[in-house]
N, C-alpha and C. Protein backbone atom coordinates (compact mmCIF):
# COMPACT_ATOMS: atom_id res chain seq x y z
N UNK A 1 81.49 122.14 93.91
CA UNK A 1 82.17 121.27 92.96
C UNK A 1 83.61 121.76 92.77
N UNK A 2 84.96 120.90 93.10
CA UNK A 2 85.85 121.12 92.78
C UNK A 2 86.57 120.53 91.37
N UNK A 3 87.60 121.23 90.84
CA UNK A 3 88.52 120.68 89.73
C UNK A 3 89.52 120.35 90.31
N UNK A 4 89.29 118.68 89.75
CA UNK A 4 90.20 118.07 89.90
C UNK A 4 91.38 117.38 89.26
N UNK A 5 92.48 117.18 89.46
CA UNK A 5 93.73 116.89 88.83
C UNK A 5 94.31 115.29 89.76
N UNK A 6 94.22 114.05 89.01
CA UNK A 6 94.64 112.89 89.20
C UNK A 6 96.17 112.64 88.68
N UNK A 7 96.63 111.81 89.35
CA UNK A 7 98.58 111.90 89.20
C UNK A 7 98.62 110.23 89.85
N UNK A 8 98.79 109.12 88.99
CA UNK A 8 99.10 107.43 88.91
C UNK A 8 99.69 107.18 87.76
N UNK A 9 100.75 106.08 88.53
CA UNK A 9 100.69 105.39 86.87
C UNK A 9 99.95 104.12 86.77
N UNK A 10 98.89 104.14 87.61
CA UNK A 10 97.88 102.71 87.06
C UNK A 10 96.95 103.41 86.74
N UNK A 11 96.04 103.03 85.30
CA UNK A 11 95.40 103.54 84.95
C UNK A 11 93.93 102.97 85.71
N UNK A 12 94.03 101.85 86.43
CA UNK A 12 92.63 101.69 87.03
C UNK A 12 92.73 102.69 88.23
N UNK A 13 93.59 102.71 88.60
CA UNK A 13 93.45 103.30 90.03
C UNK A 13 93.40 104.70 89.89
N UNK A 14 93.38 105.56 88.76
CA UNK A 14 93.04 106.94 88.02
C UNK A 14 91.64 106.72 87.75
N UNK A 15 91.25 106.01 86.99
CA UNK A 15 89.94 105.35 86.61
C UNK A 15 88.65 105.06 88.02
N UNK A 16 89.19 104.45 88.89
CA UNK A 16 88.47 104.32 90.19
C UNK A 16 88.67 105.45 90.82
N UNK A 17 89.60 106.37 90.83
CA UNK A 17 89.20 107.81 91.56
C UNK A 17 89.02 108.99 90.98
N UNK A 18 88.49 108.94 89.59
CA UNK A 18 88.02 109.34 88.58
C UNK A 18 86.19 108.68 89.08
N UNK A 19 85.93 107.70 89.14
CA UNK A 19 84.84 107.54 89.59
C UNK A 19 84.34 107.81 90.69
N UNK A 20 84.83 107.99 92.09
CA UNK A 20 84.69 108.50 93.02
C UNK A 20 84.37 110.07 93.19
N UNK A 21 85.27 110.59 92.36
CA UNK A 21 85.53 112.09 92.61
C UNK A 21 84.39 112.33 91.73
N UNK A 22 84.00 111.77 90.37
CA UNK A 22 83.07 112.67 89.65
C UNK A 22 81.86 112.15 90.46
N UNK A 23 80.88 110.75 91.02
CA UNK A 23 80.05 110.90 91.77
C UNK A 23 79.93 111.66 92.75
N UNK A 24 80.36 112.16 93.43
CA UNK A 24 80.87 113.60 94.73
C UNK A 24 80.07 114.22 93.62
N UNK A 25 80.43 115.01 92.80
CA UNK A 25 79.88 116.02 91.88
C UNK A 25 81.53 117.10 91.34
N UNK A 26 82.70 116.33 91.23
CA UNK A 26 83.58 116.95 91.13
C UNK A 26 84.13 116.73 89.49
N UNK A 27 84.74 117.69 89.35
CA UNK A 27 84.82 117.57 87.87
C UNK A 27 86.70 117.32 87.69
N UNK A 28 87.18 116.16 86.76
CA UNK A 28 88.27 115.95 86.42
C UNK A 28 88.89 117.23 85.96
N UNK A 29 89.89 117.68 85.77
CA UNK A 29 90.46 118.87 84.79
C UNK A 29 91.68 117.96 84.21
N UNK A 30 92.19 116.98 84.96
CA UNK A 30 93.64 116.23 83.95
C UNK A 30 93.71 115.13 84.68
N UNK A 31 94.45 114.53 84.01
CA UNK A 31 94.95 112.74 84.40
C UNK A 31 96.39 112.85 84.24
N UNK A 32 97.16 112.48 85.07
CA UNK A 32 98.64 112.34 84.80
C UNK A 32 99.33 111.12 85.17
N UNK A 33 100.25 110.10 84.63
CA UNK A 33 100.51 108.75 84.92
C UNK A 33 102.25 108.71 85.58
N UNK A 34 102.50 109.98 85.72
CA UNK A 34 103.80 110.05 86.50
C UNK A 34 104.06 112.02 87.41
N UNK A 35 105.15 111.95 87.69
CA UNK A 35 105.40 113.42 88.23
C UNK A 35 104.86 113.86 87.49
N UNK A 36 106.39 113.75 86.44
CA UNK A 36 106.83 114.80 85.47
C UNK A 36 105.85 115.61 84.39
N UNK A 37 104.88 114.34 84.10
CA UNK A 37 103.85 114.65 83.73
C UNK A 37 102.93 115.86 84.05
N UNK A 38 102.40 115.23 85.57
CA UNK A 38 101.95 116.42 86.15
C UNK A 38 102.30 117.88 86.46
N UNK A 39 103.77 118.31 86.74
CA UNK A 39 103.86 119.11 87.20
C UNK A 39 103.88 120.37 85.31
N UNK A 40 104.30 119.49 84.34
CA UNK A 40 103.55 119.76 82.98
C UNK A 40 102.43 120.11 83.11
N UNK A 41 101.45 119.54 83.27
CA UNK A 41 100.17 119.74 83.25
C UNK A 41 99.26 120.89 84.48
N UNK A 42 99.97 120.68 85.60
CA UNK A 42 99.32 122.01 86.82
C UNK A 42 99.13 123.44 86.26
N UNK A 43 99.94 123.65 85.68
CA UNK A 43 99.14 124.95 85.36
C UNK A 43 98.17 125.31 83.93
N UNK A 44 98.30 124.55 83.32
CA UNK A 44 97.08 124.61 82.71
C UNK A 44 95.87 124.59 83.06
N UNK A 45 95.47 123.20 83.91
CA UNK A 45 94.86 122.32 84.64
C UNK A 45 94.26 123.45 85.31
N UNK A 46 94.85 123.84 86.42
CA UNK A 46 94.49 124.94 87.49
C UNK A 46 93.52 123.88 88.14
N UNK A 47 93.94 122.85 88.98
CA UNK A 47 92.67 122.62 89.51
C UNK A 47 92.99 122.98 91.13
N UNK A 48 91.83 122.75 91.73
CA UNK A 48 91.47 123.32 92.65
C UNK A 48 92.15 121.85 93.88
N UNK A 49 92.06 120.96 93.20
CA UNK A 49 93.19 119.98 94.64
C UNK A 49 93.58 118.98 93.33
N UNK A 50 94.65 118.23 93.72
CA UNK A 50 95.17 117.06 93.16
C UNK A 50 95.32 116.11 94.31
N UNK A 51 95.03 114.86 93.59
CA UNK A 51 95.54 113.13 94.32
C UNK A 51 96.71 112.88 93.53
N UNK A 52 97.78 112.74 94.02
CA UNK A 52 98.98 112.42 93.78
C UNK A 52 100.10 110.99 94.16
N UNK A 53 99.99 109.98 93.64
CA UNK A 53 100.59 108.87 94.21
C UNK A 53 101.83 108.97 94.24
N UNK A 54 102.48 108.76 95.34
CA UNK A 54 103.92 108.44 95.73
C UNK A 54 104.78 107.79 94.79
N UNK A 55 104.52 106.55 94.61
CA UNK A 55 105.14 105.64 93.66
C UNK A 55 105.19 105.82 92.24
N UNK A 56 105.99 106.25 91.38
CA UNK A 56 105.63 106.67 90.24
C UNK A 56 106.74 106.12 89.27
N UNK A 57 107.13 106.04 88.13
CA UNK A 57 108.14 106.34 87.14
C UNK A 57 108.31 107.51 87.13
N UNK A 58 109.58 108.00 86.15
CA UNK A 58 110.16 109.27 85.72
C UNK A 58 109.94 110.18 86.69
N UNK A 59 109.71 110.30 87.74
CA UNK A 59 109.25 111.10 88.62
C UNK A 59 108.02 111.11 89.59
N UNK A 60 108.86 110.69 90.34
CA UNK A 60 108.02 110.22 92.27
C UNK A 60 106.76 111.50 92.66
N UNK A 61 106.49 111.37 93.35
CA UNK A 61 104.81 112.15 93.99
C UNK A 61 105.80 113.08 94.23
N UNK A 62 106.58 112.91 95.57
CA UNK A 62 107.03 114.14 96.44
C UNK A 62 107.79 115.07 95.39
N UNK A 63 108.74 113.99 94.69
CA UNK A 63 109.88 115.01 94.24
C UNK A 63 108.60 116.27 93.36
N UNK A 64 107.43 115.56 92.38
CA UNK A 64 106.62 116.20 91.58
C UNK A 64 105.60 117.33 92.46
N UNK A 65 105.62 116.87 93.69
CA UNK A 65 105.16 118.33 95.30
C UNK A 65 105.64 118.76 95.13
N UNK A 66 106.87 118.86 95.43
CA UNK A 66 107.74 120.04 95.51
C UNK A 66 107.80 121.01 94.55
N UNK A 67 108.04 120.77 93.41
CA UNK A 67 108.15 120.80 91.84
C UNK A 67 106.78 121.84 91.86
N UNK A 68 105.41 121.03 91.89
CA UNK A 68 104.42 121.75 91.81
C UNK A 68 104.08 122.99 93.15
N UNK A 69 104.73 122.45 94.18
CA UNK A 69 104.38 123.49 95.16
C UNK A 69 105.23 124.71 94.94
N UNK A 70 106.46 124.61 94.47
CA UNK A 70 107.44 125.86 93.88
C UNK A 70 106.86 126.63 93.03
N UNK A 71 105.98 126.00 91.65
CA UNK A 71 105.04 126.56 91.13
C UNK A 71 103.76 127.54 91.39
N UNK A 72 103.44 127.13 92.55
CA UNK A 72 102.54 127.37 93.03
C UNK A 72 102.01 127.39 94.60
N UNK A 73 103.00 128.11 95.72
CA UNK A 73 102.95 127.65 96.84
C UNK A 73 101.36 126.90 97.73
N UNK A 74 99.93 127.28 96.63
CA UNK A 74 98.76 127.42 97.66
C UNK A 74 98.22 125.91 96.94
N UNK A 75 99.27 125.05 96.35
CA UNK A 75 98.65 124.33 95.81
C UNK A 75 98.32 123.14 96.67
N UNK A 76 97.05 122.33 96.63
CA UNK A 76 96.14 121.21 97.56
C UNK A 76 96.69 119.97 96.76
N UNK A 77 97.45 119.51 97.41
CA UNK A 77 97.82 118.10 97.18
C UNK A 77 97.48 117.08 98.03
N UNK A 78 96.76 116.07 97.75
CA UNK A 78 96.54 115.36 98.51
C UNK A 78 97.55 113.43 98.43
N UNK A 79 98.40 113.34 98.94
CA UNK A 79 99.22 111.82 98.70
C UNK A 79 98.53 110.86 98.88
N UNK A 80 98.68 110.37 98.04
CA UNK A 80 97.97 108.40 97.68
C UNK A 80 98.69 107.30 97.84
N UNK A 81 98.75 106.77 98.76
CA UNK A 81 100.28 105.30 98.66
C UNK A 81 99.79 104.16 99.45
N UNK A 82 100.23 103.18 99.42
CA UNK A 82 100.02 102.05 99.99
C UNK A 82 100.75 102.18 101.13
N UNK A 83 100.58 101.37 102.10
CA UNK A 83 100.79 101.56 103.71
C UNK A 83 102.37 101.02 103.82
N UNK A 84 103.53 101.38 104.55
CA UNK A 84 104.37 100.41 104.39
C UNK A 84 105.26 102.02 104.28
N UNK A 85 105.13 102.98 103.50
CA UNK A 85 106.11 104.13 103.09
C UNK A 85 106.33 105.28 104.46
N UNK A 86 106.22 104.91 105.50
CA UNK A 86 105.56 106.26 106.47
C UNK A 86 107.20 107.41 106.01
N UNK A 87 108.23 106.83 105.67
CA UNK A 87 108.75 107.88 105.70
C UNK A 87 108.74 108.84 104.53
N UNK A 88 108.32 108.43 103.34
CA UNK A 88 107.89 108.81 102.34
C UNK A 88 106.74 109.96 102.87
N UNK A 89 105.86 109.19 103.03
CA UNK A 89 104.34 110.15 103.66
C UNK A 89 105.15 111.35 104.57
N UNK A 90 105.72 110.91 105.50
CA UNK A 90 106.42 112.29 106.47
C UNK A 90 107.04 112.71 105.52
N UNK A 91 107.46 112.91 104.74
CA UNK A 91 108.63 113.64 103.36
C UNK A 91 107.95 114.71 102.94
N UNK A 92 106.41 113.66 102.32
CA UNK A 92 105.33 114.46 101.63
C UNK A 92 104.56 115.36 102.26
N UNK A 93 104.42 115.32 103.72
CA UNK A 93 103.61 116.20 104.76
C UNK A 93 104.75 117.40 104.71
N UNK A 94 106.04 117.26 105.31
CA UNK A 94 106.98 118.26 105.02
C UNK A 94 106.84 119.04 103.83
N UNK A 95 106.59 118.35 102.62
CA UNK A 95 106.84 119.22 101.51
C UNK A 95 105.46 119.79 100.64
N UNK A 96 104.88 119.94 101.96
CA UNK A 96 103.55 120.65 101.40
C UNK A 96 102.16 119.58 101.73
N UNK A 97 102.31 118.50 101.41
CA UNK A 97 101.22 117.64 100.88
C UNK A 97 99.77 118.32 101.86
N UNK A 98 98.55 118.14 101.87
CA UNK A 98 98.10 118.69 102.82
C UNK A 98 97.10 117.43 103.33
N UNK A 99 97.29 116.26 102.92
CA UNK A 99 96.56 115.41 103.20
C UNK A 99 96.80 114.17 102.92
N UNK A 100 96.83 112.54 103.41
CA UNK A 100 97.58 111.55 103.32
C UNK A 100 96.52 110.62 103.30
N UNK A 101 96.09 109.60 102.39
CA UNK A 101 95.14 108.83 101.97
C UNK A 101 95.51 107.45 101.04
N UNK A 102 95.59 105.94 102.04
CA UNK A 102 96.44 104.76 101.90
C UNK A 102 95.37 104.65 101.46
N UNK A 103 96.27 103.50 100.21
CA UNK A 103 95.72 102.36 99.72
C UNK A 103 95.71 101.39 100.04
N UNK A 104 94.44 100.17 99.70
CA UNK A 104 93.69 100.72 98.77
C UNK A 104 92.55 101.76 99.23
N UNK A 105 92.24 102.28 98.33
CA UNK A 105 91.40 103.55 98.63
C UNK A 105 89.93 103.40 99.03
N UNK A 106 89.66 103.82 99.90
CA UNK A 106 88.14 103.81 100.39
C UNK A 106 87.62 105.33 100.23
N UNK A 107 86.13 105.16 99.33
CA UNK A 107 85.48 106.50 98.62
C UNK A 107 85.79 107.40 99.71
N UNK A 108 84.86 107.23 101.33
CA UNK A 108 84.18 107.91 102.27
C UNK A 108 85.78 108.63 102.41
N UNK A 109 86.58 107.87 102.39
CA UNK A 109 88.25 108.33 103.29
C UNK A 109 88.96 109.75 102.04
N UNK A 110 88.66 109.60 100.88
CA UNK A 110 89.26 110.12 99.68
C UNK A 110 88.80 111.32 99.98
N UNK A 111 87.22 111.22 99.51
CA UNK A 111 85.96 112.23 99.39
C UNK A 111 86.38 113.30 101.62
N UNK A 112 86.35 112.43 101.60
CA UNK A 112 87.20 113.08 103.41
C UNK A 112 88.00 113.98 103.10
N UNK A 113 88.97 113.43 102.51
CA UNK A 113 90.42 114.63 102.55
C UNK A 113 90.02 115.37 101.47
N UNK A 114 89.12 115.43 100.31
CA UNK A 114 89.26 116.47 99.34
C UNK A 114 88.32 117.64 99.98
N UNK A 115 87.23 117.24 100.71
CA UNK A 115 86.50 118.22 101.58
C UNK A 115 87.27 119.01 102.38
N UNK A 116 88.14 118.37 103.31
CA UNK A 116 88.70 118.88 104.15
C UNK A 116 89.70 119.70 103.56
N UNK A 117 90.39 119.24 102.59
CA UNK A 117 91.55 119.96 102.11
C UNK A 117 90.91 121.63 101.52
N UNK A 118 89.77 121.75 100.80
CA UNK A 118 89.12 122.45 100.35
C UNK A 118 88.11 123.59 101.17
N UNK A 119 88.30 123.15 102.64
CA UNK A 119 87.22 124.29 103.39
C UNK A 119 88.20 124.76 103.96
């Protein structure tokens, strides 16, 4: 069972991988609806991977990678975005991300990269 840390600003689409991740048997540790938010919240949190969406207010996915990976170089980020951004996604692979997962989201594909990111 991992702790997990969610980063959207739609609250369904936190909500639907909030449901995904806790059937797995994984446990939420925070919800965040922008960067800035998050990179606030990572160390408290301490979780063990984050889903992080690209598209954000007040502060974008990557710029909030970076941000959190400075914090914390060993940190598991995994990017969430709709198809259409590849240079964004190559930004986010550069700046740590360790795993890339389009929307809309399919469980088997999510539950994929948090395994993988995690062994």
């Amino acid at each position: 069972m991992a702790r997990v840390m969610i980063v959207d600003d739609a609250a369904f689409m936190r909500a639907m991988i909030r449901d995904m991740v806790t059937r797995d048997g994984h446990e939420i540790v925070a919800e965040a609806a922008n960067g800035a938010e998050a990179v606030k919240l990572y160390l408290n949190a301490k979780p063990d991977v984050m889903t992080m969406d690209i598209t954000m207010p007040e502060m974008d996915g990557v710029t909030a990678l970076r941000n959190i990976r400075k914090l914390d170089p060993s940190a598991k980020i995994i990017m969430c975005s709709a198809m259409g951004q590849h240079l964004m996604v190559l930004d986010a692979i550069q700046a740590g991300a360790k795993d890339f997962v389009v929307k809309p989201l399919q469980q088997q594909r999510l539950l994929e990269a948090i395994h993988k990111v995690l062994s």
